[in-house]
N, C-alpha and C. Protein backbone atom coordinates (compact mmCIF):
# COMPACT_ATOMS: atom_id res chain seq x y z
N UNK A 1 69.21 103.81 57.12
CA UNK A 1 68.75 102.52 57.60
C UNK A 1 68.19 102.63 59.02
N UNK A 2 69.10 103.35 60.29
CA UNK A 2 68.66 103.63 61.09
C UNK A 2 67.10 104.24 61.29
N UNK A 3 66.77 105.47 60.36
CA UNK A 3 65.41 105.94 60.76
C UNK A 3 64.63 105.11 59.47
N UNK A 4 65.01 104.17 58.87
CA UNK A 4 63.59 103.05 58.22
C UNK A 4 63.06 102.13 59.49
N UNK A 5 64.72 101.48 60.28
CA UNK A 5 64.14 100.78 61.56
C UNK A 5 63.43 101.27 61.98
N UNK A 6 64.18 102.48 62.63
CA UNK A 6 63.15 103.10 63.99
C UNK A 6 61.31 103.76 63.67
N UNK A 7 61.10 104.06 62.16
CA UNK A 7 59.88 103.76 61.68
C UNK A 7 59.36 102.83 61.40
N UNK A 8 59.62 101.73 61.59
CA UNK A 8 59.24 100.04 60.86
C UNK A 8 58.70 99.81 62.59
N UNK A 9 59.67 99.65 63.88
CA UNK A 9 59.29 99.92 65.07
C UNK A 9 58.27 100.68 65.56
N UNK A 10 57.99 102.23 65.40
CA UNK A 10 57.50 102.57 65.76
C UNK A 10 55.80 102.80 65.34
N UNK A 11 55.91 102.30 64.15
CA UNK A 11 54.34 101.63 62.87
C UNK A 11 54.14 100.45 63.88
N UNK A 12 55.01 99.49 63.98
CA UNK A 12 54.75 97.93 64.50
C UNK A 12 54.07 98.29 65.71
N UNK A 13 54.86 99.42 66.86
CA UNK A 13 53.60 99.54 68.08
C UNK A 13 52.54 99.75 68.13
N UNK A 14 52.52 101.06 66.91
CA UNK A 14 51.08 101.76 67.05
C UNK A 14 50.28 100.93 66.71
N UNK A 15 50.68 99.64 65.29
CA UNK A 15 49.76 99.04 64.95
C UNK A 15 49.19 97.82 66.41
N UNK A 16 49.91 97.57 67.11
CA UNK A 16 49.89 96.50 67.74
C UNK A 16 49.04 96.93 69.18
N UNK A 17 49.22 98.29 69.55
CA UNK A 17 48.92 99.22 70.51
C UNK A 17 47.26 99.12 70.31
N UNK A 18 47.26 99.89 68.46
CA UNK A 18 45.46 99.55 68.78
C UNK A 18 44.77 98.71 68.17
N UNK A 19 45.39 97.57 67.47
CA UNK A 19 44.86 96.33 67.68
C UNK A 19 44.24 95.84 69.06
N UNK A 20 45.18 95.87 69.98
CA UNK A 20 44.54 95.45 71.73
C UNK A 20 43.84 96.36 72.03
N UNK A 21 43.19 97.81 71.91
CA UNK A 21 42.20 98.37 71.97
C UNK A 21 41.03 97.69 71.29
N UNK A 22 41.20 97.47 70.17
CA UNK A 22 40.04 97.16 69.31
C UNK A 22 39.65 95.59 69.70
N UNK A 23 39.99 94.85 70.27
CA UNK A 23 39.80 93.57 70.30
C UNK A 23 39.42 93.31 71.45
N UNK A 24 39.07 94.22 72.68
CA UNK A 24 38.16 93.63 74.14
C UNK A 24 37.43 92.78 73.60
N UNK A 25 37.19 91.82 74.53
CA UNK A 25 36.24 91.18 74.38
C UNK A 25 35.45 90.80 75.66
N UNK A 26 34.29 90.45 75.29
CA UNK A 26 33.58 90.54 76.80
C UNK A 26 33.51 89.36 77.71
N UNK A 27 33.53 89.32 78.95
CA UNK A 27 34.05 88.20 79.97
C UNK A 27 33.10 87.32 79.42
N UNK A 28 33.53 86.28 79.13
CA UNK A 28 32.07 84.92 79.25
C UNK A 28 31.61 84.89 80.46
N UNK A 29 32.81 84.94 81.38
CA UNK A 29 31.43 84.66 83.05
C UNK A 29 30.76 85.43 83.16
N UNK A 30 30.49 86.93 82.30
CA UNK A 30 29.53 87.56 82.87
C UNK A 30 28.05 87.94 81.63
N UNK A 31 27.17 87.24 82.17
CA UNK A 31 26.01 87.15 81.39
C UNK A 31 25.62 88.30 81.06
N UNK A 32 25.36 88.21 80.14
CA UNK A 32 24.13 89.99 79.84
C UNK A 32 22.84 89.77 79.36
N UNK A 33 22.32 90.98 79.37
CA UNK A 33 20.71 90.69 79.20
C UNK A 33 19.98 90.67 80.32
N UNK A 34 18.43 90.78 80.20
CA UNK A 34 17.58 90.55 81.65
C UNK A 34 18.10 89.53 82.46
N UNK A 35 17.87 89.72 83.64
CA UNK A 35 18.14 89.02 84.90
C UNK A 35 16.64 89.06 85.68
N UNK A 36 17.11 87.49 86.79
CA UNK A 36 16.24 87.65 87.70
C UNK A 36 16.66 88.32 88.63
N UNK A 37 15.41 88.97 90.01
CA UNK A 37 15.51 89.45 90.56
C UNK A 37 15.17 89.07 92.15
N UNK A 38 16.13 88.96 93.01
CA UNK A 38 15.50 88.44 94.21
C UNK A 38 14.82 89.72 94.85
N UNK A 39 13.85 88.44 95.53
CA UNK A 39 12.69 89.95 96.35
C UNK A 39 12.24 88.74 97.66
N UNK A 40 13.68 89.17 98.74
CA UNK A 40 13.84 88.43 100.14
C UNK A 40 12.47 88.77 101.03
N UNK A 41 11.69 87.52 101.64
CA UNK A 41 11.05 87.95 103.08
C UNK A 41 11.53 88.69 103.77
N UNK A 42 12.90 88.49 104.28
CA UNK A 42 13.72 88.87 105.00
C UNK A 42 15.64 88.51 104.84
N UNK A 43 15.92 89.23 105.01
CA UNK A 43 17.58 88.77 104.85
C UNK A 43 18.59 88.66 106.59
N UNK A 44 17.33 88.75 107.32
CA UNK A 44 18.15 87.96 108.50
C UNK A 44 17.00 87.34 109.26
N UNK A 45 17.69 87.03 110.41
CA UNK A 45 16.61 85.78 111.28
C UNK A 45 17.51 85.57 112.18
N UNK A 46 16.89 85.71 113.55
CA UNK A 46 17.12 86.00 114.97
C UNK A 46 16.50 85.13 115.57
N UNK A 47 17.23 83.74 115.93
CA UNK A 47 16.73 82.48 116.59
C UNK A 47 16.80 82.88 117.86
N UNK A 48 17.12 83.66 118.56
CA UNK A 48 16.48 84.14 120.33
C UNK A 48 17.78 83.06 121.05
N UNK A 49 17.04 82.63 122.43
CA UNK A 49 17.70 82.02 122.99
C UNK A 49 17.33 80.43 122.35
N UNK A 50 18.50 79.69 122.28
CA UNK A 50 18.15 78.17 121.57
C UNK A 50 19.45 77.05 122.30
N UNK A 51 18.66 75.93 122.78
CA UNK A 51 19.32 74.83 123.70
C UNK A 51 20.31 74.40 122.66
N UNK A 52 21.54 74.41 123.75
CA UNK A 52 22.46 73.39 123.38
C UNK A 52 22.61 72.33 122.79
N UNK A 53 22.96 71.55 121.63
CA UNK A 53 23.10 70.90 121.35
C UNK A 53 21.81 70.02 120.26
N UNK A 54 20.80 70.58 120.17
CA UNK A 54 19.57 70.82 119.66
C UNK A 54 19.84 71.49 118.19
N UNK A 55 19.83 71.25 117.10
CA UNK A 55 20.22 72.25 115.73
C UNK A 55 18.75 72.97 115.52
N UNK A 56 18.84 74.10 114.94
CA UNK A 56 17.39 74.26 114.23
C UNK A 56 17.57 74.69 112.88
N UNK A 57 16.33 75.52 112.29
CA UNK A 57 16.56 75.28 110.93
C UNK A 57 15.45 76.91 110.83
N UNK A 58 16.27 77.34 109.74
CA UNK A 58 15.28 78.99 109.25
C UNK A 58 14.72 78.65 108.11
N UNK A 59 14.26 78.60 107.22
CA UNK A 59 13.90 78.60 105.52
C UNK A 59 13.79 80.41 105.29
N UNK A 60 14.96 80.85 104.52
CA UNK A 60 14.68 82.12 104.02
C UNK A 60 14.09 81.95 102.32
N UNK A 61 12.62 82.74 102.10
CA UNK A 61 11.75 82.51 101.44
C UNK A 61 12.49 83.93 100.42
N UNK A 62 11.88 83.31 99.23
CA UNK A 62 12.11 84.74 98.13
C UNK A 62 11.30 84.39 96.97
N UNK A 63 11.14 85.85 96.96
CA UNK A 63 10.41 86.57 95.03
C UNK A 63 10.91 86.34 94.16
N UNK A 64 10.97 85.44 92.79
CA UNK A 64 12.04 86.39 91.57
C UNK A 64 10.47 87.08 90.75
N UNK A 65 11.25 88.23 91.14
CA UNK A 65 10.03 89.81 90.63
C UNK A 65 10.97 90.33 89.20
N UNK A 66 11.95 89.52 88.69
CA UNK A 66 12.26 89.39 87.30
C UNK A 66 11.61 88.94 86.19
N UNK A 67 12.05 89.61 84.83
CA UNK A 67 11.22 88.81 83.66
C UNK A 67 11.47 87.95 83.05
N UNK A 68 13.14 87.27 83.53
CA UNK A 68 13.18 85.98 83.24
C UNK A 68 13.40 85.10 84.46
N UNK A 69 13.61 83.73 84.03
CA UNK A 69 14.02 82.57 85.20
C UNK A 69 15.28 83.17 86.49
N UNK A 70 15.17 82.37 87.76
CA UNK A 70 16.41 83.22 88.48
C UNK A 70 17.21 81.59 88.62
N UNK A 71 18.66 81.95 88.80
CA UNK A 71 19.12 80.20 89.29
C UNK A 71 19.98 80.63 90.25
N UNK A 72 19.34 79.87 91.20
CA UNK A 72 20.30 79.63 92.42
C UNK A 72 21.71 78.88 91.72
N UNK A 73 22.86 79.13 92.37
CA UNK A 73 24.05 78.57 91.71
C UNK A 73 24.54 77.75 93.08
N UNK A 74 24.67 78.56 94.05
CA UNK A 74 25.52 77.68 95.00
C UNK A 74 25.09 78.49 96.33
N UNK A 75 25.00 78.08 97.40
CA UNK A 75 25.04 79.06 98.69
C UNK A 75 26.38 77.93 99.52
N UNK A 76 26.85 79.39 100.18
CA UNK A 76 28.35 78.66 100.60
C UNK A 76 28.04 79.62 101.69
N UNK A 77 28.15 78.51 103.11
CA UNK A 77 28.11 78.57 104.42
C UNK A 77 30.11 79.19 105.14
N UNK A 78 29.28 80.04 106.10
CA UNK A 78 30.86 80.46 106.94
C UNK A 78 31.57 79.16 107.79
N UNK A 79 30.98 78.68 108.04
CA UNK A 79 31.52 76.79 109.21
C UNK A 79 31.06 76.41 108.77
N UNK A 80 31.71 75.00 109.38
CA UNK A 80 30.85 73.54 108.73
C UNK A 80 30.05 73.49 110.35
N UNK A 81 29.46 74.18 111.23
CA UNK A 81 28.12 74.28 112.15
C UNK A 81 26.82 74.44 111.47
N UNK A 82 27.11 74.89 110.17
CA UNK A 82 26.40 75.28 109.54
C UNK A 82 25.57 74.23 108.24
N UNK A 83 24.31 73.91 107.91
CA UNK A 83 24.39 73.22 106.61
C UNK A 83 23.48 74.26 106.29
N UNK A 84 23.33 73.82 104.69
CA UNK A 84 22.30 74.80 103.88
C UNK A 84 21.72 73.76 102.49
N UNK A 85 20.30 74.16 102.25
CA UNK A 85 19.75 73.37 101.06
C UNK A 85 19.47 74.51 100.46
N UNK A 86 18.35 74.09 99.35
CA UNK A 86 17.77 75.67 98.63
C UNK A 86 17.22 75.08 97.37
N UNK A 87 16.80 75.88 96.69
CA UNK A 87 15.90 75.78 95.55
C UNK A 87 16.98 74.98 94.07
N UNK A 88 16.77 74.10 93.97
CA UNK A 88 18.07 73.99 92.83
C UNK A 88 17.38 73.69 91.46
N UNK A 89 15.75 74.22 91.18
CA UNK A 89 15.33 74.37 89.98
C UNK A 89 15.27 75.67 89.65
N UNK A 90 15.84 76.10 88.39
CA UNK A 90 15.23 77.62 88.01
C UNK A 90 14.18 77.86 88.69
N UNK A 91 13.92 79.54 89.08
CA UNK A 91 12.84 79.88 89.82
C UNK A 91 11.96 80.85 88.98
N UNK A 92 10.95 81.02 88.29
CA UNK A 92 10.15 81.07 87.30
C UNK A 92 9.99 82.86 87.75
N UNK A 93 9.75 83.89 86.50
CA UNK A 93 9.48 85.17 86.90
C UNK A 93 7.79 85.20 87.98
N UNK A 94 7.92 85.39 89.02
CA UNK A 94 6.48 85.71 89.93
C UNK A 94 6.66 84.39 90.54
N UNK A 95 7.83 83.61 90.62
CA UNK A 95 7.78 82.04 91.81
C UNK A 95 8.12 82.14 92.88
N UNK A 96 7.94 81.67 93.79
CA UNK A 96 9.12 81.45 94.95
C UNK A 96 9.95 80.79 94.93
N UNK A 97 10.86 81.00 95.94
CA UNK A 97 12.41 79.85 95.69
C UNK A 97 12.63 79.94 97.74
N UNK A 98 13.76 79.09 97.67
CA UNK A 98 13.85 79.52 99.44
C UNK A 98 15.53 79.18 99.66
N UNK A 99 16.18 79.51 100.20
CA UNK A 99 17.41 78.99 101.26
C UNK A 99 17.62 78.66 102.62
N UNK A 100 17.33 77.71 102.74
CA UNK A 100 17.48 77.20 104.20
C UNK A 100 18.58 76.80 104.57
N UNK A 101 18.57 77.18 105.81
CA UNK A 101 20.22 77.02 107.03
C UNK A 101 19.61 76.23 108.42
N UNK A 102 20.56 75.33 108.66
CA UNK A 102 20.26 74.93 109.78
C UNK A 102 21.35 74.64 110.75
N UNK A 103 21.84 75.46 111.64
CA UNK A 103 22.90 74.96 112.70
C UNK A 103 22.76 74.50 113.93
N UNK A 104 24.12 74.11 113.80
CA UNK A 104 24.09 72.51 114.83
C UNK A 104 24.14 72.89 116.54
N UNK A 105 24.09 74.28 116.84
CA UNK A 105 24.07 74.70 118.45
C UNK A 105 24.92 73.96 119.18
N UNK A 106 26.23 73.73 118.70
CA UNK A 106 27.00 72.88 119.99
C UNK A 106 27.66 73.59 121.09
N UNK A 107 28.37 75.01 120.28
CA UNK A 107 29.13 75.29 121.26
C UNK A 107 27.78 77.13 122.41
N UNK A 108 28.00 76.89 123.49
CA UNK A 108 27.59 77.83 124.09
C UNK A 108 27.63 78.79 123.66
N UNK A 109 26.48 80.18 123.70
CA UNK A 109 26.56 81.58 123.85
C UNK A 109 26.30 82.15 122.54
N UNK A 110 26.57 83.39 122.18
CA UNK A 110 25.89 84.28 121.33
C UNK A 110 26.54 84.01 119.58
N UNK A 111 25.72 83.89 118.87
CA UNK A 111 26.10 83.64 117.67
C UNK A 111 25.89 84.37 116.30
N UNK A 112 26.16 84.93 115.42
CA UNK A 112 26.13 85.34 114.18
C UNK A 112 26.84 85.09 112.76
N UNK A 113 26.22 84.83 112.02
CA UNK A 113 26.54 83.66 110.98
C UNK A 113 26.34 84.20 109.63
N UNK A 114 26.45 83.80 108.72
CA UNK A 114 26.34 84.28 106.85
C UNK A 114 26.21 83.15 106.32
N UNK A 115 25.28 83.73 104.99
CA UNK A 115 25.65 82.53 104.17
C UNK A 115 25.49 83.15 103.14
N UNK A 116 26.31 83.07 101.63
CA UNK A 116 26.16 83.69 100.06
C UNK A 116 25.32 82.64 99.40
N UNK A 117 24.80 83.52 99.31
CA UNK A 117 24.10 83.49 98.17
C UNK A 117 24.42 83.39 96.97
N UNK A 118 24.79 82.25 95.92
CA UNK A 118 25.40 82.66 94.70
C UNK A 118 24.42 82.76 93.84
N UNK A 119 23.86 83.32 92.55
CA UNK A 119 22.80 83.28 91.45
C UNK A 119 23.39 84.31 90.32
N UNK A 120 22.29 84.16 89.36
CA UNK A 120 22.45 84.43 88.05
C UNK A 120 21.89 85.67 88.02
N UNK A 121 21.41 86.19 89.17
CA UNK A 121 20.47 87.85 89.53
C UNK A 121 21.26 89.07 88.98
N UNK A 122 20.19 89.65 89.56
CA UNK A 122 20.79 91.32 89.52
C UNK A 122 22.25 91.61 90.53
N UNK A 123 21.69 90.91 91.31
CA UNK A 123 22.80 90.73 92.33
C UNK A 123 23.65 89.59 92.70
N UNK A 124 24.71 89.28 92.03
CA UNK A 124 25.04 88.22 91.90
C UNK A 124 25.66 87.02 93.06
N UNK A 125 25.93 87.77 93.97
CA UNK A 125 26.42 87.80 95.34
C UNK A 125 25.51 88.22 96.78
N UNK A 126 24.56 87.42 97.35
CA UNK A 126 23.53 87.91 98.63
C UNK A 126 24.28 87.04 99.83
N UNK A 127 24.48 87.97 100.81
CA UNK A 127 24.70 87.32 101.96
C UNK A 127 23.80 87.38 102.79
N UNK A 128 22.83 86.16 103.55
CA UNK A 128 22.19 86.92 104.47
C UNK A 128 22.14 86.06 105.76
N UNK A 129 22.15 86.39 106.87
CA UNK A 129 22.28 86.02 108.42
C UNK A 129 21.29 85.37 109.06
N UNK A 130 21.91 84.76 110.20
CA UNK A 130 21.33 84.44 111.08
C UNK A 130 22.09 84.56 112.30
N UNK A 131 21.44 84.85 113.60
CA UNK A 131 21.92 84.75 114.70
C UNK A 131 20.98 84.27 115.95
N UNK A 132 21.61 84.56 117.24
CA UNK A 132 21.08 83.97 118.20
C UNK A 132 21.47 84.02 119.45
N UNK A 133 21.46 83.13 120.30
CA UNK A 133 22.47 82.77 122.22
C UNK A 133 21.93 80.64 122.30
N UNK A 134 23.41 80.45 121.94
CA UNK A 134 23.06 78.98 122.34
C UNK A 134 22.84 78.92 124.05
N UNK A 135 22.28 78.89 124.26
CA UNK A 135 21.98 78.15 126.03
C UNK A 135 22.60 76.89 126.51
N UNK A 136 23.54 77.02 127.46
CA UNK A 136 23.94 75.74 128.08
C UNK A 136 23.74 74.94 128.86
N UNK A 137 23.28 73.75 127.88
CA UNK A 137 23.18 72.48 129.17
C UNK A 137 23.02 72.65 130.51
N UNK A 138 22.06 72.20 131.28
CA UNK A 138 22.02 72.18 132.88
C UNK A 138 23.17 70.97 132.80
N UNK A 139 24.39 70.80 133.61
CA UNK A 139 25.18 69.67 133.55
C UNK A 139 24.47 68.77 134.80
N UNK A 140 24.00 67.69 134.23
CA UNK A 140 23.45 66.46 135.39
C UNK A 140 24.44 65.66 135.78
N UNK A 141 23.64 65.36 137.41
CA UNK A 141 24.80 64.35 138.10
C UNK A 141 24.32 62.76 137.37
N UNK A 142 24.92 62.01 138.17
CA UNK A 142 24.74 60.51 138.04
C UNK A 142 23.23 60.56 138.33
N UNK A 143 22.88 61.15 139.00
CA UNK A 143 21.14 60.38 139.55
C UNK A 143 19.95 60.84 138.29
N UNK A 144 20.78 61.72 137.49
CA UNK A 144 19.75 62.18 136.49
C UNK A 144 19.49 63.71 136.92
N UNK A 145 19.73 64.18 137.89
CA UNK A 145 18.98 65.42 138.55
C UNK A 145 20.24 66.56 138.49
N UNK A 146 19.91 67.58 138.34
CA UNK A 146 20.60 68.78 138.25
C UNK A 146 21.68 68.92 139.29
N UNK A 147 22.70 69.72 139.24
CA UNK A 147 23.27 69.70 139.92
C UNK A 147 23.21 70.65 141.15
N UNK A 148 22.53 71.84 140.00
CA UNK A 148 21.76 72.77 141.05
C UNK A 148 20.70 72.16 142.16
N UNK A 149 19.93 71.18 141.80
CA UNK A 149 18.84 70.64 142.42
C UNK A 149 19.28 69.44 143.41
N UNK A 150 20.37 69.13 143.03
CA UNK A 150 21.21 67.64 144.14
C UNK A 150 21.07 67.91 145.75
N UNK A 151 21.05 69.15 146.11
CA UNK A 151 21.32 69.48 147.26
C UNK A 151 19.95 69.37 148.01
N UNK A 152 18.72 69.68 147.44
CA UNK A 152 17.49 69.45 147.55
C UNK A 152 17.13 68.69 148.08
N UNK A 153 16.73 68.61 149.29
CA UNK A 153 15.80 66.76 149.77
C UNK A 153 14.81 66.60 148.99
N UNK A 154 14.03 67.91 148.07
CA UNK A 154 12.45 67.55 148.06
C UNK A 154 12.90 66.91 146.49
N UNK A 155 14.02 66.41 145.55
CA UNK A 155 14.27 66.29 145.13
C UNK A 155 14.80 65.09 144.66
N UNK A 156 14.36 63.94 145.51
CA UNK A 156 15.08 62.60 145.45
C UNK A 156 13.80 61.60 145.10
């Protein structure tokens, strides 16, 4: 009785062992088949020196040099200094598409930033940058005039 169990057991693993071999199945989140392909102007952008408190705005431009449609899914910003729009129609094989960022310059001095890229591409995941040097405010007195410049007679 003992070695019918311990064969009745040891049939039941093997069978069960490569059953779960044989039965992968493939992720639904991950698509197969042609993809689009991004083909970036550029994947960074260097706003220089830029005033305080003033936001500006980049538009990063792109290719899909794929043979089918590309879809932007989501672009997700590092801060909320940060906003972002972008293409939210399929982008046709040989179209352009774009992602634009625009931050808000509040706090002073040198900056570098990300934003993902989410899509249905070759690459499913793009991060690409921007940086810069916010410049600070001349701080004005009451009269309107600099503070550097207050001391000035030719200045009143």
């Amino acid at each position: 009785m003992k070695k019918f169990t311990l064969f009745f057991l040891l049939a039941f693993f093997a069978f069960a062992f490569a059953s779960a071999q044989a039965t992968e199945t493939a992720d639904p989140n991950v698509e197969s088949g042609p993809k689009g392909i991004f083909e970036w102007s550029a994947t960074t952008h260097d706003f220089g020196d830029i005033d305080q408190g003033i936001p500006v705005t980049h538009r990063f431009s792109f290719k899909n040099t794929g043979t089918v449609p590309l879809n932007v899914k989501e672009v997700k910003r590092t801060c909320g200094c940060t906003n972002t729009d972008w293409s939210k129609e399929p982008i046709a094989p040989g179209a352009e598409g774009f992602v634009e960022a625009t931050f808000n310059a509040a706090a002073p001095g040198k900056f570098h930033k990300g934003i993902t890229v989410e899509s249905d591409s070759d690459t499913p995941f793009m991060t690409i940058f921007f940086e810069g040097n916010v410049v600070k405010k001349e701080e004005m007195n009451l009269n309107g005039n600099s503070i550097m410049d207050s001391g000035n007679p030719n200045n009143q």
